[in-house]
PDB file of N, CA and C in Angstrom:
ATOM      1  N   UNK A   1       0.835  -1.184   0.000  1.00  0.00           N
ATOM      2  CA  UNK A   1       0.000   0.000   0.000  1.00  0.00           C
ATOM      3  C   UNK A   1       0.886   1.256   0.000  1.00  0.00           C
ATOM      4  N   UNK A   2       0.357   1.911  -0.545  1.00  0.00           N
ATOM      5  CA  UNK A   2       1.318   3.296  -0.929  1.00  0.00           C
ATOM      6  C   UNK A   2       1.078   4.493   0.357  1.00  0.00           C
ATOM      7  N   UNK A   3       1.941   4.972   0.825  1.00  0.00           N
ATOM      8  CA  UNK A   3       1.973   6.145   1.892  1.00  0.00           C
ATOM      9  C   UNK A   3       1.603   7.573   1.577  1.00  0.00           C
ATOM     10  N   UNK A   4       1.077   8.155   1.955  1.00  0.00           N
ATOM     11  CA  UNK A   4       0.973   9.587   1.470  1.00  0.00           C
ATOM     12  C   UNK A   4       1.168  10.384   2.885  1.00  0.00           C
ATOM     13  N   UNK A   5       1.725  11.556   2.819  1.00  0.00           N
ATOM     14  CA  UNK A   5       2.027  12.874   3.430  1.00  0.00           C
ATOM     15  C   UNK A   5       1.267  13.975   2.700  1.00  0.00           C
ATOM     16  N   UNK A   6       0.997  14.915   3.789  1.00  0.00           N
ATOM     17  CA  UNK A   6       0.706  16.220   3.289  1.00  0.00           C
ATOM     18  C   UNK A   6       1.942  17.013   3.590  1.00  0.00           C
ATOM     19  N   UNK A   7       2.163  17.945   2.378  1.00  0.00           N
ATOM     20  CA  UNK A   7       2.989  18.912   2.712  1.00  0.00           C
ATOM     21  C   UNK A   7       2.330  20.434   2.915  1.00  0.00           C
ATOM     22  N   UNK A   8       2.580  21.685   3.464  1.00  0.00           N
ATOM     23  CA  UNK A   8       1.878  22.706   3.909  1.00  0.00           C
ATOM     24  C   UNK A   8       2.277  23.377   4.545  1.00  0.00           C
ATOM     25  N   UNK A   9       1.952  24.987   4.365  1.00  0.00           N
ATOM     26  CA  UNK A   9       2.335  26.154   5.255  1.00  0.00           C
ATOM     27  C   UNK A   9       0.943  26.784   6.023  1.00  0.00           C
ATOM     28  N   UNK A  10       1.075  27.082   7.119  1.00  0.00           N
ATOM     29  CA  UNK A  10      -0.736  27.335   7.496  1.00  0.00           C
ATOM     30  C   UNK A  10      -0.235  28.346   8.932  1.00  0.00           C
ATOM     31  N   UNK A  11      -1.198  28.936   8.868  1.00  0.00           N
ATOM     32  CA  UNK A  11      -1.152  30.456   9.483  1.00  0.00           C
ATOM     33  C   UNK A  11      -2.470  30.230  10.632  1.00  0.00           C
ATOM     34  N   UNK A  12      -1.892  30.491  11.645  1.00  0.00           N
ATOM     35  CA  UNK A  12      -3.270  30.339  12.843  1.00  0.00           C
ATOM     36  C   UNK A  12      -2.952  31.195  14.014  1.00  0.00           C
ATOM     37  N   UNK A  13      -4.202  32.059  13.560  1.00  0.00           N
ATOM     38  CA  UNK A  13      -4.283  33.555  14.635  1.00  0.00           C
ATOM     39  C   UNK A  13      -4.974  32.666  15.618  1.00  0.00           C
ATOM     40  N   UNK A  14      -4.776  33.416  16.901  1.00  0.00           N
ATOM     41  CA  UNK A  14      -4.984  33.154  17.967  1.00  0.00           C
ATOM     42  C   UNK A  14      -6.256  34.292  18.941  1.00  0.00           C
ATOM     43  N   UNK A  15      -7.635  33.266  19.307  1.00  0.00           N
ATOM     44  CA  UNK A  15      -8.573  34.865  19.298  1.00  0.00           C
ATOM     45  C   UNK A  15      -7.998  35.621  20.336  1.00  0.00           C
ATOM     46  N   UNK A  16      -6.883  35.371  21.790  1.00  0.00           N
ATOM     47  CA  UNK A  16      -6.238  36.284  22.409  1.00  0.00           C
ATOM     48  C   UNK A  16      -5.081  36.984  21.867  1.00  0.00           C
ATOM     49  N   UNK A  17      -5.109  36.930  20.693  1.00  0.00           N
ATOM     50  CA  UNK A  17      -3.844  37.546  19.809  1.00  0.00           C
ATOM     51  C   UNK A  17      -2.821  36.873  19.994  1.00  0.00           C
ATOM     52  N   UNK A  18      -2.240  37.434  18.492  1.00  0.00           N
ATOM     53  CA  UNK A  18      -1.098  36.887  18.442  1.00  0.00           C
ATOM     54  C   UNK A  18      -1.199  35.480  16.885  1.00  0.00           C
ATOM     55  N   UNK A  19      -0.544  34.760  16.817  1.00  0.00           N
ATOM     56  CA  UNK A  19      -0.390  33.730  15.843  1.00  0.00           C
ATOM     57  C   UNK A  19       1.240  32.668  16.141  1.00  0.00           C
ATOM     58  N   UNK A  20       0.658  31.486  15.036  1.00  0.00           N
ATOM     59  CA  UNK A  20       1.788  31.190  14.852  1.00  0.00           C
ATOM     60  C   UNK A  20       1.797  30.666  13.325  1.00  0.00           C
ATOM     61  N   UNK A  21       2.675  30.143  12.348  1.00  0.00           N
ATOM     62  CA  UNK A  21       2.902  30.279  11.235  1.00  0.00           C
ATOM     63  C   UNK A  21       3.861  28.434  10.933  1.00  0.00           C
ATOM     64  N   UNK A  22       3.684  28.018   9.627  1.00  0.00           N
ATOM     65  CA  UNK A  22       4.819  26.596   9.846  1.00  0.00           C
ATOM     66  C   UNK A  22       5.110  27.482   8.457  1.00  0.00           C
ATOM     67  N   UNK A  23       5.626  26.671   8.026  1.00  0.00           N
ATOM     68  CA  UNK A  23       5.861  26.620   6.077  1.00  0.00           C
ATOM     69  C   UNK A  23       7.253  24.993   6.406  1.00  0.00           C
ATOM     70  N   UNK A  24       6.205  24.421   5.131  1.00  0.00           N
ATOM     71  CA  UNK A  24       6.841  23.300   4.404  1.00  0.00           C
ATOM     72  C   UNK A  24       6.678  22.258   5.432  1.00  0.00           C
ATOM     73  N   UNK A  25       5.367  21.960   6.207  1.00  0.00           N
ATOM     74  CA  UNK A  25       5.027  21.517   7.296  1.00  0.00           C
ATOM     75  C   UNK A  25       4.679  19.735   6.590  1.00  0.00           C
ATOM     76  N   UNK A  26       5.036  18.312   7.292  1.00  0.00           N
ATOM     77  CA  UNK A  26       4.592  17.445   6.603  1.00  0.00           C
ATOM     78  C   UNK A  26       4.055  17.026   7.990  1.00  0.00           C
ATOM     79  N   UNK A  27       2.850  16.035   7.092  1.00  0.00           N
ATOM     80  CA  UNK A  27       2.418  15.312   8.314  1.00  0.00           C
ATOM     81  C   UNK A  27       1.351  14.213   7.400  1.00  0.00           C
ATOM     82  N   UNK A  28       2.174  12.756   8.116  1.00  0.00           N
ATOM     83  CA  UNK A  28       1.255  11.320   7.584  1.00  0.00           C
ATOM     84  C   UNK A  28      -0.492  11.440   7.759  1.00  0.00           C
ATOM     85  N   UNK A  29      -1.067  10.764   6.302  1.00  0.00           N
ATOM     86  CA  UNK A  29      -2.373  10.991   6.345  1.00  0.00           C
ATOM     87  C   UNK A  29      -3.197   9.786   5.645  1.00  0.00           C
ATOM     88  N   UNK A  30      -3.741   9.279   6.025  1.00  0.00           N
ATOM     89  CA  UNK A  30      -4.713   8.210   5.719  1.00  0.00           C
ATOM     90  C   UNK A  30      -5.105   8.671   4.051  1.00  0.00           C
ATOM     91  N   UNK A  31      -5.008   7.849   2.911  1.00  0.00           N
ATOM     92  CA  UNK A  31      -5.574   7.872   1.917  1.00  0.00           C
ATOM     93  C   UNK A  31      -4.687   9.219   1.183  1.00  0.00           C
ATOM     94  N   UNK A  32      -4.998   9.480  -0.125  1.00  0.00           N
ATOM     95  CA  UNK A  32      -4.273  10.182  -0.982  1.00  0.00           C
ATOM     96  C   UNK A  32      -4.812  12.142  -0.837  1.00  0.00           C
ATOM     97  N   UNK A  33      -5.850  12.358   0.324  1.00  0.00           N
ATOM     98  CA  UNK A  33      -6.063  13.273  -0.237  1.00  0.00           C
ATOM     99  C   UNK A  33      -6.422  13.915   1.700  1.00  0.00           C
ATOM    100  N   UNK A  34      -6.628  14.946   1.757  1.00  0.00           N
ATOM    101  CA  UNK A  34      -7.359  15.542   3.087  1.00  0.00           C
ATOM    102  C   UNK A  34      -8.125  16.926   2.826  1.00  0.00           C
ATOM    103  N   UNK A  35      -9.067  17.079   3.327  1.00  0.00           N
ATOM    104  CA  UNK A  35      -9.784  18.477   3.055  1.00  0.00           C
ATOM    105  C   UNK A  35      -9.061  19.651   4.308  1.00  0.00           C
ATOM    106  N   UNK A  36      -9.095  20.750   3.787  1.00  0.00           N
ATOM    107  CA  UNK A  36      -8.444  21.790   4.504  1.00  0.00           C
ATOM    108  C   UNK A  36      -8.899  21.942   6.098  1.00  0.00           C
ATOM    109  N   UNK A  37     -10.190  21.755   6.025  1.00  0.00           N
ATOM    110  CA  UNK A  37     -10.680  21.836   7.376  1.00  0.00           C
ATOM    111  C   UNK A  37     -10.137  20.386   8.337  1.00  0.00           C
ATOM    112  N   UNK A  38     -10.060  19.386   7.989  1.00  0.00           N
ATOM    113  CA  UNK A  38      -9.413  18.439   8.401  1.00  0.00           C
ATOM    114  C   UNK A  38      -8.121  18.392   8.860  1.00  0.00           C
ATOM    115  N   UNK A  39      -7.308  18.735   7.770  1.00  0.00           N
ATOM    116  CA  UNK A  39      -6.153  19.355   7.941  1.00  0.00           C
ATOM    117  C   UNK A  39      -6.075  20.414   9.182  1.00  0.00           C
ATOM    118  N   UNK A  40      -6.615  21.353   9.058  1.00  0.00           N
ATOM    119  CA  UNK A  40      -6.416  22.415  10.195  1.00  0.00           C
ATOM    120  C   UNK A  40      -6.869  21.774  12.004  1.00  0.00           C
ATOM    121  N   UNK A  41      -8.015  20.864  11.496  1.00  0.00           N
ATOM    122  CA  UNK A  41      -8.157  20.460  13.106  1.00  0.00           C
ATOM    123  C   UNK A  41      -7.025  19.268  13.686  1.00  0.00           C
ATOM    124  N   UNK A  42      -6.693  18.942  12.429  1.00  0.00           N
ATOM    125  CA  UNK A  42      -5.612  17.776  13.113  1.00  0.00           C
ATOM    126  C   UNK A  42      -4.452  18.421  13.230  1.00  0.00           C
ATOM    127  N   UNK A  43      -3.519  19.630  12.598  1.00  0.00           N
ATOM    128  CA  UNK A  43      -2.803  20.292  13.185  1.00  0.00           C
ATOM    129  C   UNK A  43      -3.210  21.174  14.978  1.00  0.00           C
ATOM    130  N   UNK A  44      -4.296  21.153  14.622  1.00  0.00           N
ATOM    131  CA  UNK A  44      -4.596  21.950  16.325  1.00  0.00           C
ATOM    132  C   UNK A  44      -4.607  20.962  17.432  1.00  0.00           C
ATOM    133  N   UNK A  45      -4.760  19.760  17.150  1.00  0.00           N
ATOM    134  CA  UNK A  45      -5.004  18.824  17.708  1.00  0.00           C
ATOM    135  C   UNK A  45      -3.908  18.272  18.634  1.00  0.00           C
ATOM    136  N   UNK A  46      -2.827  18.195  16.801  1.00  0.00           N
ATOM    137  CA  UNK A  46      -1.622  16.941  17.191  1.00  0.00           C
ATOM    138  C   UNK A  46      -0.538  18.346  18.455  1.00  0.00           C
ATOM    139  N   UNK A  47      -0.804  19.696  18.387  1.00  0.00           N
ATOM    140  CA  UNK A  47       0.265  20.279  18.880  1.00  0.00           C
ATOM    141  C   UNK A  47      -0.439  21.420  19.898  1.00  0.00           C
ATOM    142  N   UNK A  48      -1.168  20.270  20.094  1.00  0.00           N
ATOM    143  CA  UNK A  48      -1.980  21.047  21.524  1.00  0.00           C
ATOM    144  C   UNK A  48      -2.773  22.096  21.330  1.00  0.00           C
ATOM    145  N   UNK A  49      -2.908  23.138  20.568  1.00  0.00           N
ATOM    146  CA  UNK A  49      -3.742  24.560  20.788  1.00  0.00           C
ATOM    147  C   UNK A  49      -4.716  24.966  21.249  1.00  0.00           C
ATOM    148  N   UNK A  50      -4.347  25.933  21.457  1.00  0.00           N
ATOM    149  CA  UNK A  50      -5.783  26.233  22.678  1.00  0.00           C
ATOM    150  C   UNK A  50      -5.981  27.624  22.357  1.00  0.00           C
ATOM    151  N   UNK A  51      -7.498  28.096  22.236  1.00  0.00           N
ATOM    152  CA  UNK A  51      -8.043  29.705  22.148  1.00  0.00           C
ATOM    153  C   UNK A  51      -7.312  30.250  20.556  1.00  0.00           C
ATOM    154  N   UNK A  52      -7.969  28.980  19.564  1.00  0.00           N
ATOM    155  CA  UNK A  52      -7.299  29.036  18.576  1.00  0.00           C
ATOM    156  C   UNK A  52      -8.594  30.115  17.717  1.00  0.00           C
ATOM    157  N   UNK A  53      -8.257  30.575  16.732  1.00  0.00           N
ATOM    158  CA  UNK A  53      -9.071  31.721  15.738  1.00  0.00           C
ATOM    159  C   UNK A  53      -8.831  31.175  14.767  1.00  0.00           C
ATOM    160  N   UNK A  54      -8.593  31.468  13.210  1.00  0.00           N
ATOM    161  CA  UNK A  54      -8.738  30.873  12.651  1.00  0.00           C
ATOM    162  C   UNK A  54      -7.422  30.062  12.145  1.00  0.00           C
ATOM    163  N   UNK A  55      -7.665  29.171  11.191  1.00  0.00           N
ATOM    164  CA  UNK A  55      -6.746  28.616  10.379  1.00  0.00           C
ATOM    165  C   UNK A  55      -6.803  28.760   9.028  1.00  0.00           C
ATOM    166  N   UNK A  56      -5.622  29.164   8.324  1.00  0.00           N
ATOM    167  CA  UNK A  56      -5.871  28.875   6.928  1.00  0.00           C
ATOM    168  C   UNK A  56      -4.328  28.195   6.421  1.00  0.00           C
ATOM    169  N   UNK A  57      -4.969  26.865   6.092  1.00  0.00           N
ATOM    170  CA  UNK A  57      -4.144  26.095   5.158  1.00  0.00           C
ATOM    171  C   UNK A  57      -3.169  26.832   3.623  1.00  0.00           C
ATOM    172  N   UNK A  58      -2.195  26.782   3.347  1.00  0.00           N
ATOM    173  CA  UNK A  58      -2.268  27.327   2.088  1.00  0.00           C
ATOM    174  C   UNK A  58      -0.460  26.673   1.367  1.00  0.00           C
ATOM    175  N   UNK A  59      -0.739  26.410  -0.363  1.00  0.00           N
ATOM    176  CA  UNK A  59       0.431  25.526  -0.774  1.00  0.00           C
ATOM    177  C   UNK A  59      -0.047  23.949  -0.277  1.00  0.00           C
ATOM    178  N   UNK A  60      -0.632  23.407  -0.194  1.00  0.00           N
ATOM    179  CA  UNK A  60      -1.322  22.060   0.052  1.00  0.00           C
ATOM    180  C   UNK A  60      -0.803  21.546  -0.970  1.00  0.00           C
ATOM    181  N   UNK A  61       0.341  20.014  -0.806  1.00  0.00           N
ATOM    182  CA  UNK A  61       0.694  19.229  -1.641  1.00  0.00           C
ATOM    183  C   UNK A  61       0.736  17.841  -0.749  1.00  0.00           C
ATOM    184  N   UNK A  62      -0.224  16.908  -1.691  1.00  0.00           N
ATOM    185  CA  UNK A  62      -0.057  15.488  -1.388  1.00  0.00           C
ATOM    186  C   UNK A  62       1.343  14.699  -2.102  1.00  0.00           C
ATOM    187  N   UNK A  63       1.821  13.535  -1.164  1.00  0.00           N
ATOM    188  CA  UNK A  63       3.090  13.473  -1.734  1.00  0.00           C
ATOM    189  C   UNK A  63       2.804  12.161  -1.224  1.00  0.00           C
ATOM    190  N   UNK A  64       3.683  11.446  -2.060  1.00  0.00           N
ATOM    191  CA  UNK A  64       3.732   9.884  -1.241  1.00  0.00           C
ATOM    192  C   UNK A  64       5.604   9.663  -1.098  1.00  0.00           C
ATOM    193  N   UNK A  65       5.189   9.077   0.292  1.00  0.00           N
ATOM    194  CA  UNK A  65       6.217   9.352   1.134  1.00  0.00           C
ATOM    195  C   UNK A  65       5.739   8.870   2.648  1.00  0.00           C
ATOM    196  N   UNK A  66       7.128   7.620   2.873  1.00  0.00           N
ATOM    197  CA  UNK A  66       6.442   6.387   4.113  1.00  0.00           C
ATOM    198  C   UNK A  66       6.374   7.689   5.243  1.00  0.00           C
ATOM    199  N   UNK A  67       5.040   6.972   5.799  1.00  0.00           N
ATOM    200  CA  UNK A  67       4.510   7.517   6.977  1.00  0.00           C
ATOM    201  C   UNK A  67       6.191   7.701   7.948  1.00  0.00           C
ATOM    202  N   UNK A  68       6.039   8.671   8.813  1.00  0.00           N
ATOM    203  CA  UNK A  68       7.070   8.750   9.969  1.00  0.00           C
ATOM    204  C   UNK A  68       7.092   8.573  11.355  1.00  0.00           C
ATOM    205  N   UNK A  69       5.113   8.464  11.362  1.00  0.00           N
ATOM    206  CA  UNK A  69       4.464   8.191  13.172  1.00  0.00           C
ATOM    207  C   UNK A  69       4.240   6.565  12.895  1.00  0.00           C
ATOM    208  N   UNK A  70       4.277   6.312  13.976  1.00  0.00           N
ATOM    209  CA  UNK A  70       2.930   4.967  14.386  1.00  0.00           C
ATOM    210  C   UNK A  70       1.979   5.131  14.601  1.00  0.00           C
ATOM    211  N   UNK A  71       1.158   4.211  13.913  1.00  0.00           N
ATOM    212  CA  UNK A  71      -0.405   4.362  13.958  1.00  0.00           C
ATOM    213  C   UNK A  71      -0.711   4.918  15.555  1.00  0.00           C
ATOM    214  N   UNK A  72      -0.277   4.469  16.196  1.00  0.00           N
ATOM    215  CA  UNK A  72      -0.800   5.284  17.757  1.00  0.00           C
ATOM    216  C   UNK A  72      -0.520   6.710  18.010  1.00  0.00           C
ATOM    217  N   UNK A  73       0.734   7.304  17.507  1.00  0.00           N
ATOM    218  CA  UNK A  73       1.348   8.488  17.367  1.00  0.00           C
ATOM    219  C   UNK A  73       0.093   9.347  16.568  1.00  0.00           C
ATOM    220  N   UNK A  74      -0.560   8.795  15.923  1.00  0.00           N
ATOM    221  CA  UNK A  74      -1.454  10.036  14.793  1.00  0.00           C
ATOM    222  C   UNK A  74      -2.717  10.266  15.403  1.00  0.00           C
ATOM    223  N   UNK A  75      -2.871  11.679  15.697  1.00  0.00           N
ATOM    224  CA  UNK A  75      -4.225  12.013  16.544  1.00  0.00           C
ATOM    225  C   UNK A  75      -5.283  11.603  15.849  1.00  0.00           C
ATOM    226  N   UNK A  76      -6.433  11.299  16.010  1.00  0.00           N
ATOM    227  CA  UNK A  76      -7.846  11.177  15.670  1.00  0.00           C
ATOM    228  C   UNK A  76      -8.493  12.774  15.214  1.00  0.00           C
ATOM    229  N   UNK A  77      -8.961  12.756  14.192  1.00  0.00           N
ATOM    230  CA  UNK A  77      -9.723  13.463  13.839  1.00  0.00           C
ATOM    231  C   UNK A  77     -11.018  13.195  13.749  1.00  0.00           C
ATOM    232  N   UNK A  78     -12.064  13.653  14.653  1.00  0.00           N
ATOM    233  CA  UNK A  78     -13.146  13.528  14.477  1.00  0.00           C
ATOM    234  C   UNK A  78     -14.001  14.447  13.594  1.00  0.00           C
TER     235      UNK A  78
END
C-alpha cells in the first residue's frame, strides 16, 4: 500500500492575539487526499492549541512518502 504525506504552510491567529505560522510543514495521512478543514483540526489537535481563531491552510501538496508516526502516534480526527 502506498503512503501519502501532506505537505503545507498554514497560518493560525490566535482569538487572544497573536499567531503562529509553519511553512513546508509534513504530516502522515490516511488515503491520498485531506480536506483543509481536516487538515487544520488535526494540526490543532496533534500540537496542543488552545483559544485558537482561525486557520488557513495554504500551498497544500499530497506526496507519497512512508509515513514517519505509528499508527498510535497520529491524533484522531473527528
Amino acid at each position: 500500500m502506498t503512503e501519502h504525506r501532506v505537505v503545507f504552510d498554514f497560518e493560525i491567529d490566535f482569538s487572544n492575539g497573536g499567531g503562529i505560522q509553519g511553512q513546508g510543514f509534513r504530516l502522515d495521512i490516511d488515503g491520498d487526499d485531506i480536506a483543509d478543514a481536516d487538515l487544520a483540526d488535526y494540526i490543532v489537535k496533534d500540537m496542543r492549541l488552545l483559544m485558537v481563531g482561525e486557520v488557513r491552510i495554504l500551498n497544500k501538496q499530497i506526496i507519497q512518502e512512508a509515513h514517519k508516526r505509528g499508527a498510535a502516534d497520529v491524533p484522531q480526527v473527528d
